[in-house]
Protein backbone atom coordinates (compact mmCIF):
# COMPACT_ATOMS: atom_id res chain seq x y z
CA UNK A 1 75.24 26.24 -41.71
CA UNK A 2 72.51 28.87 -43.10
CA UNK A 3 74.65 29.45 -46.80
CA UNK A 4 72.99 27.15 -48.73
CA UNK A 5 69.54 29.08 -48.28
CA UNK A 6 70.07 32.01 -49.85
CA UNK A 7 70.66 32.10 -53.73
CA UNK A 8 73.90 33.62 -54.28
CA UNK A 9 76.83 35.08 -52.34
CA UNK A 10 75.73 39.22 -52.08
CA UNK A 11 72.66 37.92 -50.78
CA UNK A 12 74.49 36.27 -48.26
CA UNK A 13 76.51 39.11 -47.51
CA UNK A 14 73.41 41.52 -47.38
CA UNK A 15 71.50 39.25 -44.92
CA UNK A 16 74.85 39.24 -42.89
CA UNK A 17 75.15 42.79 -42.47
CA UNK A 18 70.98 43.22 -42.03
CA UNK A 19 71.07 40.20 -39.03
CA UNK A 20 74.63 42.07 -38.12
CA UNK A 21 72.45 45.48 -37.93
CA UNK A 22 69.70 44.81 -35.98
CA UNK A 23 71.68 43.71 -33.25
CA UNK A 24 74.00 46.86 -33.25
CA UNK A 25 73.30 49.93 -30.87
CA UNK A 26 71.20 51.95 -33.61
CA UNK A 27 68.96 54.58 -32.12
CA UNK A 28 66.74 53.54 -35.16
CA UNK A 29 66.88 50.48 -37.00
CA UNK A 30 65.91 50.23 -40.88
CA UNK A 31 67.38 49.74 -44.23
CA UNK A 32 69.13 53.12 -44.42
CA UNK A 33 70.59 53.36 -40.89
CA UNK A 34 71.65 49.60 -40.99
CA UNK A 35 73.00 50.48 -44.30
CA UNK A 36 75.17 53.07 -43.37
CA UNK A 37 76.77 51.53 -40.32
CA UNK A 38 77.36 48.45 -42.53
CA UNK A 39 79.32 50.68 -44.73
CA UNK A 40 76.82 50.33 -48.22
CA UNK A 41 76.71 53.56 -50.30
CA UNK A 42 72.89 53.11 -50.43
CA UNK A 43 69.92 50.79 -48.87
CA UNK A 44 68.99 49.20 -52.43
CA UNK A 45 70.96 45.89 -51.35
CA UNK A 46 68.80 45.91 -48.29
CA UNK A 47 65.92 46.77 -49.93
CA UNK A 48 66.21 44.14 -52.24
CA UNK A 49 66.72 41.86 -49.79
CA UNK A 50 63.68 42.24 -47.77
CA UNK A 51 61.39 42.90 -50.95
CA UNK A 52 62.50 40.82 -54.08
CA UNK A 53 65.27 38.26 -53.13
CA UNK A 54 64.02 34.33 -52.96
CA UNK A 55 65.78 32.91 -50.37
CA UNK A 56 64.52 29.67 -47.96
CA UNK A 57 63.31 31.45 -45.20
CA UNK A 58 61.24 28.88 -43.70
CA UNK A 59 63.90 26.13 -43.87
CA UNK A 60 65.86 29.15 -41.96
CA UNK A 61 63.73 28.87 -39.40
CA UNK A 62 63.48 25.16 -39.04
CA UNK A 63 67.25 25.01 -38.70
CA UNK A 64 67.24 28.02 -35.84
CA UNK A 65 65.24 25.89 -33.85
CA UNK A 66 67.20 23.18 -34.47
CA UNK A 67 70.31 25.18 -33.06
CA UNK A 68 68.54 26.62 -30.53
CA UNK A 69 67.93 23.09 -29.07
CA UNK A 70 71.46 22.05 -29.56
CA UNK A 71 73.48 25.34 -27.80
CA UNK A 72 70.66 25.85 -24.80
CA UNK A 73 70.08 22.55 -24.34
CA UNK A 74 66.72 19.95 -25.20
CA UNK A 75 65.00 20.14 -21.78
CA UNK A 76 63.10 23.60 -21.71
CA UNK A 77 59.91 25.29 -21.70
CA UNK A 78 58.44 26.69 -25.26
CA UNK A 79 57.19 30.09 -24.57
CA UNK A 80 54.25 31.74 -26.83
CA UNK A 81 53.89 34.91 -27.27
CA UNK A 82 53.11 38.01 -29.15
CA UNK A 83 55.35 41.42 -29.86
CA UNK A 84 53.96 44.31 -32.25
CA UNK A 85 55.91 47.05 -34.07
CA UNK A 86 54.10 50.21 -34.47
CA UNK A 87 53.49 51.25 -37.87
CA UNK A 88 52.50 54.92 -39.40
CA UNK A 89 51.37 53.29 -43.34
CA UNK A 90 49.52 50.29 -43.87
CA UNK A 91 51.32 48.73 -46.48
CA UNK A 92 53.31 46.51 -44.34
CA UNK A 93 52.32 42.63 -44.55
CA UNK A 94 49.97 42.62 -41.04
CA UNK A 95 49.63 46.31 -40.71
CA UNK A 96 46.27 47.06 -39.17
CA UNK A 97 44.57 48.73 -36.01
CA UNK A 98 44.62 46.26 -33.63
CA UNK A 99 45.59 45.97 -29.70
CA UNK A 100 49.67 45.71 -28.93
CA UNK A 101 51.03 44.98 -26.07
CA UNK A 102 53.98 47.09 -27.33
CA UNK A 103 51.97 50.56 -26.70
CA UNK A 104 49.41 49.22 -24.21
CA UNK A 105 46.12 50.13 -26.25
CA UNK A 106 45.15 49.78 -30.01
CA UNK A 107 47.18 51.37 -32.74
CA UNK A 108 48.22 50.86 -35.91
CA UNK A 109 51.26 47.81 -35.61
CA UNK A 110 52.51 44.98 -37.04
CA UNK A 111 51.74 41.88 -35.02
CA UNK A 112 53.83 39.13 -34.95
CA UNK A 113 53.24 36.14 -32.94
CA UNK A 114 56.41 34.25 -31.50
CA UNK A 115 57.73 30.75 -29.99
CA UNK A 116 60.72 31.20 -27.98
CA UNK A 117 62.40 28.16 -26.91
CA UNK A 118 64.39 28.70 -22.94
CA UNK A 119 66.62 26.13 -20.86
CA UNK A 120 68.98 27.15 -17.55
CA UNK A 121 71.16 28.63 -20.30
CA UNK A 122 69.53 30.69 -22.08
CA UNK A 123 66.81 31.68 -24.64
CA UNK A 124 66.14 32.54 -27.79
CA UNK A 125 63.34 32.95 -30.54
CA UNK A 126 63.31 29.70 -32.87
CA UNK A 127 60.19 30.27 -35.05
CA UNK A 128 57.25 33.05 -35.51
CA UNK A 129 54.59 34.05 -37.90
CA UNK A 130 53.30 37.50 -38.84
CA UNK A 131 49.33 37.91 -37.36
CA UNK A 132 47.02 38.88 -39.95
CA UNK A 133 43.85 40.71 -39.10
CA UNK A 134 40.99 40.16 -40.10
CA UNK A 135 41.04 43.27 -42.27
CA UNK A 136 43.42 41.98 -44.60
CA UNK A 137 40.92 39.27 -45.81
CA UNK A 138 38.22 41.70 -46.80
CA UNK A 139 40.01 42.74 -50.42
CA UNK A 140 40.49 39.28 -51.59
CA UNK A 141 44.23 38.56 -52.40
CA UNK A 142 44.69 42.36 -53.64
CA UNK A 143 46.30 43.57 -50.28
CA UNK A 144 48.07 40.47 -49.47
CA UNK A 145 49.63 40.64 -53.12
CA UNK A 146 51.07 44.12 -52.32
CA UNK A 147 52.66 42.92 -49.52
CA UNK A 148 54.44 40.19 -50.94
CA UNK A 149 52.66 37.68 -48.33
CA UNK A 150 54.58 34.39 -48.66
CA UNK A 151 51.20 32.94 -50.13
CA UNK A 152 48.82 31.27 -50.18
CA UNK A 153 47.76 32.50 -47.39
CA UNK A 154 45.42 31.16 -44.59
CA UNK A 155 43.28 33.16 -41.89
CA UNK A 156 44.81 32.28 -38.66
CA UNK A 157 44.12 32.98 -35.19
CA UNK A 158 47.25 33.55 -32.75
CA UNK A 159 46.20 30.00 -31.25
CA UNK A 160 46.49 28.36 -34.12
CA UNK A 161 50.05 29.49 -35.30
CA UNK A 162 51.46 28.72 -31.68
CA UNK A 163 50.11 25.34 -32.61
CA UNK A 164 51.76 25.13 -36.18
CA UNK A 165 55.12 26.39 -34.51
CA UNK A 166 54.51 23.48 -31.96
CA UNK A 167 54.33 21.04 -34.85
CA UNK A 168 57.12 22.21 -36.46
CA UNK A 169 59.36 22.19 -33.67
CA UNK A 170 58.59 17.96 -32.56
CA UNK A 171 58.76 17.91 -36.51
CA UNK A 172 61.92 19.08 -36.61
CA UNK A 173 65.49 17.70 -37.13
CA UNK A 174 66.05 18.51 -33.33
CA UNK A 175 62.99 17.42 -31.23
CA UNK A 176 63.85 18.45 -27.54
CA UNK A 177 64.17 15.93 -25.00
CA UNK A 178 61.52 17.45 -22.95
CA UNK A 179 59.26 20.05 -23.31
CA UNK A 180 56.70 21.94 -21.43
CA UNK A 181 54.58 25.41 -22.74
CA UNK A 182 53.62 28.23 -20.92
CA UNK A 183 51.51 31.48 -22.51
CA UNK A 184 49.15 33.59 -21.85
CA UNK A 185 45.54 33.64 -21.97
CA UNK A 186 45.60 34.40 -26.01
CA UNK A 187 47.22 30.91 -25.67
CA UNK A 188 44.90 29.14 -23.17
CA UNK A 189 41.67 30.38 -24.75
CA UNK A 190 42.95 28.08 -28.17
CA UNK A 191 41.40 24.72 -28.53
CA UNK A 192 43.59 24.54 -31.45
CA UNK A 193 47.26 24.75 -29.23
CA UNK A 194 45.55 22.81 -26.42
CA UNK A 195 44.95 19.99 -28.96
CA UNK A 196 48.37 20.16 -30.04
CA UNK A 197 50.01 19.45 -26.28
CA UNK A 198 47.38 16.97 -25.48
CA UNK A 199 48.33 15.29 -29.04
CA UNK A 200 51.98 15.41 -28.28
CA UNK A 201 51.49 14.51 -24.67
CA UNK A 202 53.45 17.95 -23.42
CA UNK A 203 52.74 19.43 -19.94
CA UNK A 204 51.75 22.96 -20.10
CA UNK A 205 51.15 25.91 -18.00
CA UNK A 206 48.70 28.00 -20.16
CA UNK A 207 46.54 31.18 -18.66
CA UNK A 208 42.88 31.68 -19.00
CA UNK A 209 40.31 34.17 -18.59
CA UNK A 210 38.21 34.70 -15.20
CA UNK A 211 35.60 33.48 -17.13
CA UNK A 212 36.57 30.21 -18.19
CA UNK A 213 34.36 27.09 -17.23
CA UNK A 214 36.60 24.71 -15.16
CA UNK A 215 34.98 21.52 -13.84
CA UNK A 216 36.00 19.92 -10.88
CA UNK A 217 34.13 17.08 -10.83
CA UNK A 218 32.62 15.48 -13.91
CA UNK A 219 29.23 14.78 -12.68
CA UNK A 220 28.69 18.96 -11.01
CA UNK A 221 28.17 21.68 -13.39
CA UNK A 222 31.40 23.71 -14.40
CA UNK A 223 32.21 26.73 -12.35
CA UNK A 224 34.27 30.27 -13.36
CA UNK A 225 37.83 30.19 -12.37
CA UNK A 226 37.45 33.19 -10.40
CA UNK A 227 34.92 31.48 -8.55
CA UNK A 228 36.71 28.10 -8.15
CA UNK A 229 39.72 30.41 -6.49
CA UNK A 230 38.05 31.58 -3.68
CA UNK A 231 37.17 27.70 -2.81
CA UNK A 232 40.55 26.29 -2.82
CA UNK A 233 41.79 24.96 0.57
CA UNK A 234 44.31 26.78 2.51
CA UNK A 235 46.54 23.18 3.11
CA UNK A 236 46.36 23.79 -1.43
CA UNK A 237 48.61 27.58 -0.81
CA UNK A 238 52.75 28.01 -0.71
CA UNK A 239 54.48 30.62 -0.97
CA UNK A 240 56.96 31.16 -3.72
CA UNK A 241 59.35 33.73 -5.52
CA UNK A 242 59.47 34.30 -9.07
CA UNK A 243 62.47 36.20 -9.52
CA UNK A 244 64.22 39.33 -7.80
CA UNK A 245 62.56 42.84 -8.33
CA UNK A 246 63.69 46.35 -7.34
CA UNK A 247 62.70 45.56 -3.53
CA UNK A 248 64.21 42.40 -3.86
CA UNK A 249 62.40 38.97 -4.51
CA UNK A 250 59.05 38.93 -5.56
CA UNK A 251 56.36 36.39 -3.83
CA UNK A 252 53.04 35.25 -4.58
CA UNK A 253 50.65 32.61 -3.04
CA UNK A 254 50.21 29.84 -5.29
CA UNK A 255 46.87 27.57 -5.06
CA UNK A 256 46.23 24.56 -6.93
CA UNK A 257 42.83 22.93 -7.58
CA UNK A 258 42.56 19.40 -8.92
CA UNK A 259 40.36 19.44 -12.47
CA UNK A 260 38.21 16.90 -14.32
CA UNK A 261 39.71 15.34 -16.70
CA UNK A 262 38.22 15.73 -20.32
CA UNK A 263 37.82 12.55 -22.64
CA UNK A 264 40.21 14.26 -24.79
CA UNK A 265 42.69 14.97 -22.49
CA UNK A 266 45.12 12.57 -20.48
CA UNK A 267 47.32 13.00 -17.54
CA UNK A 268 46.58 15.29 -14.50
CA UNK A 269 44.79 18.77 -14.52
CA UNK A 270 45.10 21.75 -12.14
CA UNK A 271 43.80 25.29 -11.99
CA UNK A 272 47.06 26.86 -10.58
CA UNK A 273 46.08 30.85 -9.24
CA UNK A 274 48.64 33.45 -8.26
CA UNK A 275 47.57 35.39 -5.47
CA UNK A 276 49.76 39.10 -4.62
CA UNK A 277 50.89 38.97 -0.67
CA UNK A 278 49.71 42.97 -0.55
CA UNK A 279 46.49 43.07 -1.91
CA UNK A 280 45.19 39.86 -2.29
């Protein structure tokens, strides 16, 4: 079902044997190792691939979602989130010093930011787009040109493209039957994805900073979270278990605390904190 977007049939082939290579037990994973164990002579077919070849990746992605929602199922959560690859050059399309969660601390990487669509029976990533920092906007197009970016090109934050990958999944040929998000602060902090869910009238789960100005009550000023945690009830805390760890399962305190609803906003609105049983 993914022929018809590439150009000719050793294209084909050569993104066969790349997609087949990545997912083989390589110690390292690049043009010339996949090209060996897929038996080539050379990496030029790979190369070629991945630098020159015009193929429809974005329709590629459209249709993975589309599967994605068809095998797992169309009642599951979208999850955003961000992976980086570290990087020793800078001419890779993203390449910059910036923070990955990858190495724990800023280095040079390749950001990428993801959606990953999961139901009871599994998961997998339908749709992402490469993060550009800010850096690559301060030599006009020259950079961007070297890279090959897919252009034009606009100056997006991570918010924002979790919010165009929402679009184009309800766009889609395959719009789920039900969907809820969940990501991390990087997520919660963007007007631009909240806007998106409130649009499309999604529940979410979406973390936020300490910081964050919560009301509780539209006519009293707004309060930090952290400070709205300490005042929830104890009637508003249950236990739970989110999963089994090496000591078995692991269980937090939950709290909820009932939220003002914004004019721009419908439906009900909670500031949901996860307490740890140990330290508190």
């Amino acid at each position: 079902m993914m022929a018809d977007l590439f150009p000719s049939r050793p294209c084909r082939m050569s993104a066969r044997d790349y997609a087949t290579g990545l997912l083989a037990p390589l110690a390292r994973k690049n043009c010339v190792t996949i090209a060996e164990w897929a038996g080539h002579h050379t990496p030029d077919r790979l190369h070629y691939l991945l630098e020159r070849a015009t193929w429809e990746e974005r329709e590629l992605r459209v249709r993975l979602g589309a599967l994605a929602v068809e095998r797992l199922g169309g009642e599951g959560v979208l999850i955003f989130d961000e992976t980086g690859d570290l990087k020793k050059g800078r001419s890779s399309l993203g390449c910059a010093r910036q923070y990955t969660g990858t190495a724990g601390r800023v280095e040079n990487a390749q950001v990428s930011t993801w959606a990953v669509w999961a139901t009871a029976a599994g998961h997998a990533l339908i749709d992402y787009e490469v993060y550009l920092h800010k850096e690559w906007f301060a030599e006009d197009d020259t950079r961007l040109g070297a890279a090959h970016a897919p252009g034009p090109v606009a100056k997006r934050t991570k918010g924002q493209q979790a919010a165009e990958m929402l679009r184009r999944l309800l766009a889609g040929p395959a719009r789920p039957t039900a969907v809820s998000a969940t990501g991390d602060e990087v997520y919660g902090n963007s007007p631009h994805l909240r806007r998106g869910l409130y649009d499309a009238r999604l529940p979410f789960v979406l973390a936020c900073a300490a910081s964050t100005k919560l009301r509780t009550d539209p006519l009293i000023d707004a309060a930090r979270a952290d400070e709205l945690a300490v005042s929830i009830p104890t009637r508003n805390w249950q236990v739970h278990a989110v999963g089994k760890g090496a000591k078995g399962l692991r269980e937090y305190a939950w709290g909820w605390l009932d939220l003002a609803v914004g004019e721009e906003a419908t439906g009900h609105h909670y500031l949901l904190v996860r307490q740890n049983l140990s330290t508190g």
